[in-house]
C-alpha atoms as a PDB file:
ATOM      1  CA  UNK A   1      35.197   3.449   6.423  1.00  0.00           C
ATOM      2  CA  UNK A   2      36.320   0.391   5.506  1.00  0.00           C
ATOM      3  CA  UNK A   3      34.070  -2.682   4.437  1.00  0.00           C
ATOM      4  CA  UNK A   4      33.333  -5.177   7.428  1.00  0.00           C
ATOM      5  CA  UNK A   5      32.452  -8.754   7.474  1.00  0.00           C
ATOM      6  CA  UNK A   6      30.342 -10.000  10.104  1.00  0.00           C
ATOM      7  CA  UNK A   7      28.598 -13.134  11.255  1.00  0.00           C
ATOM      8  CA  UNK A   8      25.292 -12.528  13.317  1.00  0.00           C
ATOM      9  CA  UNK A   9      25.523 -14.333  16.876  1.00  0.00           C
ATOM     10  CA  UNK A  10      23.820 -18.075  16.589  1.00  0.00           C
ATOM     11  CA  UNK A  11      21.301 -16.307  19.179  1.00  0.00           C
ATOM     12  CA  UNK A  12      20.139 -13.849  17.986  1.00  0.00           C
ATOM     13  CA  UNK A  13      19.989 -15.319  14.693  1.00  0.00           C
ATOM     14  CA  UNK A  14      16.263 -16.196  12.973  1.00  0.00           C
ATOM     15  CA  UNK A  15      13.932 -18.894  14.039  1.00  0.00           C
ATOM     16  CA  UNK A  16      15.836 -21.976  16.048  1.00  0.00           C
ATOM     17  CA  UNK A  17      14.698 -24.300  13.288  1.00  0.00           C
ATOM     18  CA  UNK A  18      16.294 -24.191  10.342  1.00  0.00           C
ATOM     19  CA  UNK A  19      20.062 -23.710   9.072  1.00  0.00           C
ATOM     20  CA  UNK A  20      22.311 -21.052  10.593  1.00  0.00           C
ATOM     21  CA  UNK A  21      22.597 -18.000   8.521  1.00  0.00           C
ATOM     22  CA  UNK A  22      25.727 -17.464   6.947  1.00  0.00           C
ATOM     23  CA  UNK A  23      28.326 -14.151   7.357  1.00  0.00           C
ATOM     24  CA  UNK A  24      26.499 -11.385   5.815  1.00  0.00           C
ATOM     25  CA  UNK A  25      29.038  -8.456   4.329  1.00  0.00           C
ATOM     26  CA  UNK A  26      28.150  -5.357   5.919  1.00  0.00           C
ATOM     27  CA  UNK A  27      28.978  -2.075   4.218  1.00  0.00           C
ATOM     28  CA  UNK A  28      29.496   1.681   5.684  1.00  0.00           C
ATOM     29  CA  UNK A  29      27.249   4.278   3.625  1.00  0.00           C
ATOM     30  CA  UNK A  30      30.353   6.253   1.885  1.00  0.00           C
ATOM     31  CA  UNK A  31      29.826  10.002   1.743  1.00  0.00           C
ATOM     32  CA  UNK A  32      30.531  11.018  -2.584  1.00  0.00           C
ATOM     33  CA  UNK A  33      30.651  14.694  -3.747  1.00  0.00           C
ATOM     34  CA  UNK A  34      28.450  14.241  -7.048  1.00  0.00           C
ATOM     35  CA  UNK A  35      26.647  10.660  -6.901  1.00  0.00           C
ATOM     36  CA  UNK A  36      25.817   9.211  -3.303  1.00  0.00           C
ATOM     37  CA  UNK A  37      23.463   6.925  -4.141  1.00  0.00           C
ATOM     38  CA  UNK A  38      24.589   5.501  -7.591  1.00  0.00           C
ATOM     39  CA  UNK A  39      27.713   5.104  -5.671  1.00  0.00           C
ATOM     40  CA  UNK A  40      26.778   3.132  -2.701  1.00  0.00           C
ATOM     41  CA  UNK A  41      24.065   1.056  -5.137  1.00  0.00           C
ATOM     42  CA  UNK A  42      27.092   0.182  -7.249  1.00  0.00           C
ATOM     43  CA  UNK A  43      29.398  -1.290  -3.867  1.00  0.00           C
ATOM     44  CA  UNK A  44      26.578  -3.097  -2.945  1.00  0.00           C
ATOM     45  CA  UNK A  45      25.790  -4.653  -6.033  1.00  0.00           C
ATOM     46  CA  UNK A  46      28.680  -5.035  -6.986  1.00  0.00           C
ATOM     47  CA  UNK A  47      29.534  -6.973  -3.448  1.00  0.00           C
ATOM     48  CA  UNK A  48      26.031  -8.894  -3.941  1.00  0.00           C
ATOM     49  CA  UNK A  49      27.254 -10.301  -7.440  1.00  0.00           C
ATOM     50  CA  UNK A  50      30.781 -11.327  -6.084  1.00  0.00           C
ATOM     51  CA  UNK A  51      29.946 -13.297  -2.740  1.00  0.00           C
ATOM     52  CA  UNK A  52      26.547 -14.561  -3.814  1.00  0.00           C
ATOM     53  CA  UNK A  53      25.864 -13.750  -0.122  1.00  0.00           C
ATOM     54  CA  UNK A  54      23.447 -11.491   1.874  1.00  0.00           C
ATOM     55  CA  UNK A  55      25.194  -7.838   1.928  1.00  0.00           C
ATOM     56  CA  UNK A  56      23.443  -4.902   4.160  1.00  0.00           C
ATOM     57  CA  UNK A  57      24.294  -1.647   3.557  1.00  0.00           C
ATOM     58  CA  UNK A  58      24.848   0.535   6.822  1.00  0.00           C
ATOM     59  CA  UNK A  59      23.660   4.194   6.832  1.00  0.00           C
ATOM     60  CA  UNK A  60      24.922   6.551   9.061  1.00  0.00           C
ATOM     61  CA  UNK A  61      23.660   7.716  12.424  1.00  0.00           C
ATOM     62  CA  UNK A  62      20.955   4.177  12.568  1.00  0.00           C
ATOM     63  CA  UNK A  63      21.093   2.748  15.720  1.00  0.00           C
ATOM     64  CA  UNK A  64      22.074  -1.588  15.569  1.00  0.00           C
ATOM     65  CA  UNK A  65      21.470  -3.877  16.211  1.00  0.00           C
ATOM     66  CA  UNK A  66      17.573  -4.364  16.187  1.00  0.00           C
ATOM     67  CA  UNK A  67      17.404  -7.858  17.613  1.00  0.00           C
ATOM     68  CA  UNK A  68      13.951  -8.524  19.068  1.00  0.00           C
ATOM     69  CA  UNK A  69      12.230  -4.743  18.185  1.00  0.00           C
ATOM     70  CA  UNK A  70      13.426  -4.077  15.389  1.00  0.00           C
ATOM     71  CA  UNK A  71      11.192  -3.922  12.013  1.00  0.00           C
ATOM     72  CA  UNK A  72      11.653  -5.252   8.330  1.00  0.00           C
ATOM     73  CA  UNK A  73       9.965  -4.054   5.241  1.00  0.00           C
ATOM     74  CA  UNK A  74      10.148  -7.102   2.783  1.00  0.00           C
ATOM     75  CA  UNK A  75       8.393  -6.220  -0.529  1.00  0.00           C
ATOM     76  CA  UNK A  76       6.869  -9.430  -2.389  1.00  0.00           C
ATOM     77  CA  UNK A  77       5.392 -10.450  -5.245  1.00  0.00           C
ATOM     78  CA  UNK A  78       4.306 -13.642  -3.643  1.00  0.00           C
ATOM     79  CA  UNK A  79       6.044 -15.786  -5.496  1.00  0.00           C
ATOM     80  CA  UNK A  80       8.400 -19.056  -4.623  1.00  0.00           C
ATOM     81  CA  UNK A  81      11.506 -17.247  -5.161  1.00  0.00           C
ATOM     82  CA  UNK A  82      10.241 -14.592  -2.775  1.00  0.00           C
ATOM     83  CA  UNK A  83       9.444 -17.292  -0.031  1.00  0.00           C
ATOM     84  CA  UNK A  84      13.014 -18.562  -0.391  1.00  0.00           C
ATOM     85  CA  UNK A  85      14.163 -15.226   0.222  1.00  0.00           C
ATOM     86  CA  UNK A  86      12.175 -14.315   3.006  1.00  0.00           C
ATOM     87  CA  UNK A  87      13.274 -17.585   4.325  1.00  0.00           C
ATOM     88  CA  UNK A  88      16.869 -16.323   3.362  1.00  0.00           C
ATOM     89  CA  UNK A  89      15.940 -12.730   5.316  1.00  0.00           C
ATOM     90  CA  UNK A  90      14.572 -14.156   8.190  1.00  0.00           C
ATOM     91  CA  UNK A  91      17.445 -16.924   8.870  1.00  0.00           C
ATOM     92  CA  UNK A  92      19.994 -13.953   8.317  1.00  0.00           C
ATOM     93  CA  UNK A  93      18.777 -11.001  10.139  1.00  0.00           C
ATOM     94  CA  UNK A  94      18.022 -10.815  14.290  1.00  0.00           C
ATOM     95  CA  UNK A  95      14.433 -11.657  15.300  1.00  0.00           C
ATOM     96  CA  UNK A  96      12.900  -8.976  14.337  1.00  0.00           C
ATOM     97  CA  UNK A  97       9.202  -8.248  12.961  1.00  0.00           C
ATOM     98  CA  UNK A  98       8.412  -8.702   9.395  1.00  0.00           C
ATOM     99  CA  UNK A  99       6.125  -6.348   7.200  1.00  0.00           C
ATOM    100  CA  UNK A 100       5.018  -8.382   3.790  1.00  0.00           C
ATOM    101  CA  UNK A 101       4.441  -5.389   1.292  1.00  0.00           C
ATOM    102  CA  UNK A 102       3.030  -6.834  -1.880  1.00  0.00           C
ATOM    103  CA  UNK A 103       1.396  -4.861  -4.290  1.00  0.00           C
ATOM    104  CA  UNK A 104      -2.421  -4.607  -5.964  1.00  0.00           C
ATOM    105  CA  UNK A 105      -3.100  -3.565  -9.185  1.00  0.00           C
ATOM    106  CA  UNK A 106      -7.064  -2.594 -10.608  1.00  0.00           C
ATOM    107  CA  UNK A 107      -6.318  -3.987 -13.981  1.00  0.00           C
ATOM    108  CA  UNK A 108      -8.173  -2.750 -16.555  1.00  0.00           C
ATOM    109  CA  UNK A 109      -9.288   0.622 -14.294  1.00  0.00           C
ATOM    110  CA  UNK A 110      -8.113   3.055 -16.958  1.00  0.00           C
ATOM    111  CA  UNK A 111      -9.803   1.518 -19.769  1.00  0.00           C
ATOM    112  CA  UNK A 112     -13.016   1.103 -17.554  1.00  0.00           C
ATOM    113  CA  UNK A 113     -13.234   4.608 -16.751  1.00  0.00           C
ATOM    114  CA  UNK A 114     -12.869   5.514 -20.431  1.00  0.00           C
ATOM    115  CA  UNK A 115     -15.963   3.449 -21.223  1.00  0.00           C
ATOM    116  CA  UNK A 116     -18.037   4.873 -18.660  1.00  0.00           C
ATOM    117  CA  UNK A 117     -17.712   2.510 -16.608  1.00  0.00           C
ATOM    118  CA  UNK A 118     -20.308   4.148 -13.164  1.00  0.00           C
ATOM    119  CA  UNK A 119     -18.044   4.662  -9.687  1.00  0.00           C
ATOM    120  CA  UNK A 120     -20.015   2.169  -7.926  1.00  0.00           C
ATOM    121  CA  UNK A 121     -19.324  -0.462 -10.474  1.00  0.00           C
ATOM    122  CA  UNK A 122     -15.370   0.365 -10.423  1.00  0.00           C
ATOM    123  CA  UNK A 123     -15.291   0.578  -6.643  1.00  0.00           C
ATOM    124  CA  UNK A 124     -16.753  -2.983  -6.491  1.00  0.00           C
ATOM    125  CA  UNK A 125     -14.178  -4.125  -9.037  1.00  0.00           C
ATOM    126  CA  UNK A 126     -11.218  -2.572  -6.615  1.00  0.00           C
ATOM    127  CA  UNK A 127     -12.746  -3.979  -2.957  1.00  0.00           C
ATOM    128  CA  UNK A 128     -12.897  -7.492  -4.879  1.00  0.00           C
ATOM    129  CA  UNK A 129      -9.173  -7.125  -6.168  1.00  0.00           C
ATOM    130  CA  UNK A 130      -7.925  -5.524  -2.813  1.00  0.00           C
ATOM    131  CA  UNK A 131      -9.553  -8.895  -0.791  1.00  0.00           C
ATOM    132  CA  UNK A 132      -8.331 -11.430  -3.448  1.00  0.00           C
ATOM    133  CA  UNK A 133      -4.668  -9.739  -3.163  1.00  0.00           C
ATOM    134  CA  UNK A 134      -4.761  -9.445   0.743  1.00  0.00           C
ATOM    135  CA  UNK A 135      -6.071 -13.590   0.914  1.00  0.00           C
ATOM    136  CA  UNK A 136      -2.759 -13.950  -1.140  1.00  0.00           C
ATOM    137  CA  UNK A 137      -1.134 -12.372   1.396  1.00  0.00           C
ATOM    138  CA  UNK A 138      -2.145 -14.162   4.287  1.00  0.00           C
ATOM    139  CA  UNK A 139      -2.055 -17.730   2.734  1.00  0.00           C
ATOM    140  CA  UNK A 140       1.521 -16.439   1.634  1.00  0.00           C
ATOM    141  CA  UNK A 141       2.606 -15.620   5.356  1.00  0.00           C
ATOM    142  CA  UNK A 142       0.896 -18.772   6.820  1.00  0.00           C
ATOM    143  CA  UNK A 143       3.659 -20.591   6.066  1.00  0.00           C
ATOM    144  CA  UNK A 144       6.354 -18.352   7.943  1.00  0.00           C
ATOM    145  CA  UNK A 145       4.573 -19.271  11.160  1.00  0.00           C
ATOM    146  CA  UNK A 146       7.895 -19.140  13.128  1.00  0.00           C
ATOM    147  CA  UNK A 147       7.870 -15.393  12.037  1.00  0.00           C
ATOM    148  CA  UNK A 148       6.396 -12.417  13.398  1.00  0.00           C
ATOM    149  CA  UNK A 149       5.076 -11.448   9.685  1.00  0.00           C
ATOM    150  CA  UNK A 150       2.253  -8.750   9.157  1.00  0.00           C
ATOM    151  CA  UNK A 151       1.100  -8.618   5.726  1.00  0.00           C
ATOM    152  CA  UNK A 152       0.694  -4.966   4.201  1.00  0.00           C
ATOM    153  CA  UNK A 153      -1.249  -3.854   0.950  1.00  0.00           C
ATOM    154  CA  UNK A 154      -0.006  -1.124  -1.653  1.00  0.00           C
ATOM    155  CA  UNK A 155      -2.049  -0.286  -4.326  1.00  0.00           C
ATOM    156  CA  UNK A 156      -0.304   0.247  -7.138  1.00  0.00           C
ATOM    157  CA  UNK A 157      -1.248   3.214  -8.637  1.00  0.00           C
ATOM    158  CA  UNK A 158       1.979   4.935  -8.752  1.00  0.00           C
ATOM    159  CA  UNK A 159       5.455   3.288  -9.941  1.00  0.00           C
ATOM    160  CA  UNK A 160       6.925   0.075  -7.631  1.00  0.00           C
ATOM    161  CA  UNK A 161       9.456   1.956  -6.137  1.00  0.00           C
ATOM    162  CA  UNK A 162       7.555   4.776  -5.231  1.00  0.00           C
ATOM    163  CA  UNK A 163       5.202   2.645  -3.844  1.00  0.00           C
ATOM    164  CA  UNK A 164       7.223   1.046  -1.537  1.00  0.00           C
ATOM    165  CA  UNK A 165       9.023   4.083  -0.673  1.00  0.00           C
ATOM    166  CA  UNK A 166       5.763   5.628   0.664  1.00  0.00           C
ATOM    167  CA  UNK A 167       4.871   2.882   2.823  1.00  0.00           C
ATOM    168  CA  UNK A 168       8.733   2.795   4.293  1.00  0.00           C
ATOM    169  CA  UNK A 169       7.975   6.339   4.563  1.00  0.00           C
ATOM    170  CA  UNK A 170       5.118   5.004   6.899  1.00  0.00           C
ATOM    171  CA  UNK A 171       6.110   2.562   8.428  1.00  0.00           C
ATOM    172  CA  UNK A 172       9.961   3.642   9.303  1.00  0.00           C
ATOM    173  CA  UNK A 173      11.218   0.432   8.971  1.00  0.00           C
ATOM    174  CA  UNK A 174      15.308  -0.170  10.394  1.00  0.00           C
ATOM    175  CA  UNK A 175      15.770  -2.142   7.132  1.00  0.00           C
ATOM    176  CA  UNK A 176      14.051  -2.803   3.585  1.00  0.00           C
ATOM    177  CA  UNK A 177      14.662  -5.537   2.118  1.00  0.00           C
ATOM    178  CA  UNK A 178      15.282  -6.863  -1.402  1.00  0.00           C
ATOM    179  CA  UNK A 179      16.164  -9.658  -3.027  1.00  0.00           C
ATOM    180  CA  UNK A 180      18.434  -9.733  -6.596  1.00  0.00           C
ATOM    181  CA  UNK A 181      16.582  -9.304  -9.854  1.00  0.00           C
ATOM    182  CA  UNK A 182      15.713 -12.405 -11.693  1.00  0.00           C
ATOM    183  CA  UNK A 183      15.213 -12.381 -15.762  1.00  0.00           C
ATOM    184  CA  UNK A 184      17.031 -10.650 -18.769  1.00  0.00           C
ATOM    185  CA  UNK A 185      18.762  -8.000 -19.012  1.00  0.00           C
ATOM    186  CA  UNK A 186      15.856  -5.532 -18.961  1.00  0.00           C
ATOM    187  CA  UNK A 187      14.426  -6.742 -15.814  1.00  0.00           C
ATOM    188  CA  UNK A 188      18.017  -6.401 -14.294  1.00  0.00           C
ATOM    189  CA  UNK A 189      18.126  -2.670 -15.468  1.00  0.00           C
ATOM    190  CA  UNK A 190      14.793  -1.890 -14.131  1.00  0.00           C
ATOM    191  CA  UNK A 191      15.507  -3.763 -10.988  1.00  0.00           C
ATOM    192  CA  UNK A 192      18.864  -1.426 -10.336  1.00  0.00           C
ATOM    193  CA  UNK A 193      16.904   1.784 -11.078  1.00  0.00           C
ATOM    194  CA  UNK A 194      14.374   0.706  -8.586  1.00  0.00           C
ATOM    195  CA  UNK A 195      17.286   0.169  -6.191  1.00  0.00           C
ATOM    196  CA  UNK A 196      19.041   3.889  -6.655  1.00  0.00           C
ATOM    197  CA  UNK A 197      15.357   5.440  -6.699  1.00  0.00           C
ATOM    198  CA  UNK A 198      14.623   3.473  -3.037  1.00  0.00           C
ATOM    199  CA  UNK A 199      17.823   4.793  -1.771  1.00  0.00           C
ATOM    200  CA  UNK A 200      17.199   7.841  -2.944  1.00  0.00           C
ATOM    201  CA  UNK A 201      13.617   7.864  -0.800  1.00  0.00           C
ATOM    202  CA  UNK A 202      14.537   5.861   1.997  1.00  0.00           C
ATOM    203  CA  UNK A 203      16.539   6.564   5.179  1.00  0.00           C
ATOM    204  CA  UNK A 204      16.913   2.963   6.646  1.00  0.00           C
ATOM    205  CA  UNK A 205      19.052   0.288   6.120  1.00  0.00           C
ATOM    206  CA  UNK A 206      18.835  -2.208   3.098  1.00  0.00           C
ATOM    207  CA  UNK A 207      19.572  -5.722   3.120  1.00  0.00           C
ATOM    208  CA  UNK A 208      20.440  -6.777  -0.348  1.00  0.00           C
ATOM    209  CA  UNK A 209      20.075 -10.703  -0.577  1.00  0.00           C
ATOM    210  CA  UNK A 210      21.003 -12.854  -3.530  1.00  0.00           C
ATOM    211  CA  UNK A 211      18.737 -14.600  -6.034  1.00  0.00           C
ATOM    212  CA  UNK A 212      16.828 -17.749  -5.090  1.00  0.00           C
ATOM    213  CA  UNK A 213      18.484 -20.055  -6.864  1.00  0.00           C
ATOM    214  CA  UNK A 214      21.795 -18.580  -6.168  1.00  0.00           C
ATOM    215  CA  UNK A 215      21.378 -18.995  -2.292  1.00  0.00           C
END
């Protein structure tokens, strides 16, 4: 099918303060005989990198649009850049609800256990992590108030993408979504393998959205 440009309605669009989202490219999920998903992760992409503009890529048989129930899975590190693009997401897409996935990490855990380091000792270490990483996560949403934004929790014990997948798995989101890589070129290729490997795991819809500072 062919590629298809579209501008969201002004009401159905985000929060009513704020800028009016721009066209977002939508693309059709492309059947391939060998590669499906390095395929489709290489249109996208390689729309992403020539519009600098939001692009969603459509799979087939999802039901759109999802204004006003439909459900977002935005992965964050809880960083500036990812505030500007949740700002970016949430401006571009319907009204829709919001799930903030950021991840939690027991640093240290392996090493602790090879010291014999006791349970109860390790478990303490993890609830005081997990509640640091979830106050994040709330002071992080607070200031989306216009937004219907839950915060979620993954502990990372398992690779990002797999993490992520699993809660998507979950949660059956209508649409994940990412925002561009930021960094050299290793963070770039580990960002696209993340991509194909979501795609790979995931049945919904992905918004891809453009760097930060590109917006």
């Amino acid at each position: 099918m062919d590629d298809d440009t579209t501008t969201l309605p002004q009401d159905v669009c985000g929060p009513a303060a704020g800028p009016a989202p721009g066209p977002m490219l939508v693309l059709e999920w492309q059947a391939h005989p060998i590669w499906p998903v390095r395929h489709n992760a290489a249109r996208a992409l390689a729309a992403l990198h020539a519009g600098a503009r939001a692009v969603l890529l459509a799979r087939p048989g999802r039901q759109r649009p999802w204004a006003f129930d439909g459900h977002a899975l935005f992965p964050s590190d809880l960083s500036p850049s990812s505030l500007a693009s949740l700002r970016l997401a949430i401006r571009t897409l319907p009204p829709m609800r919001f799930t903030l996935l950021h991840g939690c990490r027991i640093r240290g855990e392996g090493s602790m256990r090879s010291a014999g380091i006791g349970d109860a000792t390790l478990d303490a270490c993890r609830r005081s992590t997990e509640a640091a990483a979830r106050a994040a996560g709330l002071r992080f949403a607070a200031q989306l108030r216009s937004c219907d934004l839950r915060p979620a929790l993954a502990l990372l014990r398992q690779p990002w993408h797999a993490a992520v997948a699993a809660h998507a798995a979950m949660a059956r989101p209508d649409v994940l979504v990412l925002a561009d890589a930021s960094g050299g070129p290793w963070a770039r290729w580990r960002w696209r393998a993340d991509l194909r490997a979501l795609l790979a795991r995931t049945e919904c819809d992905l918004l891809l959205l453009p760097r930060a500072n590109a917006v």
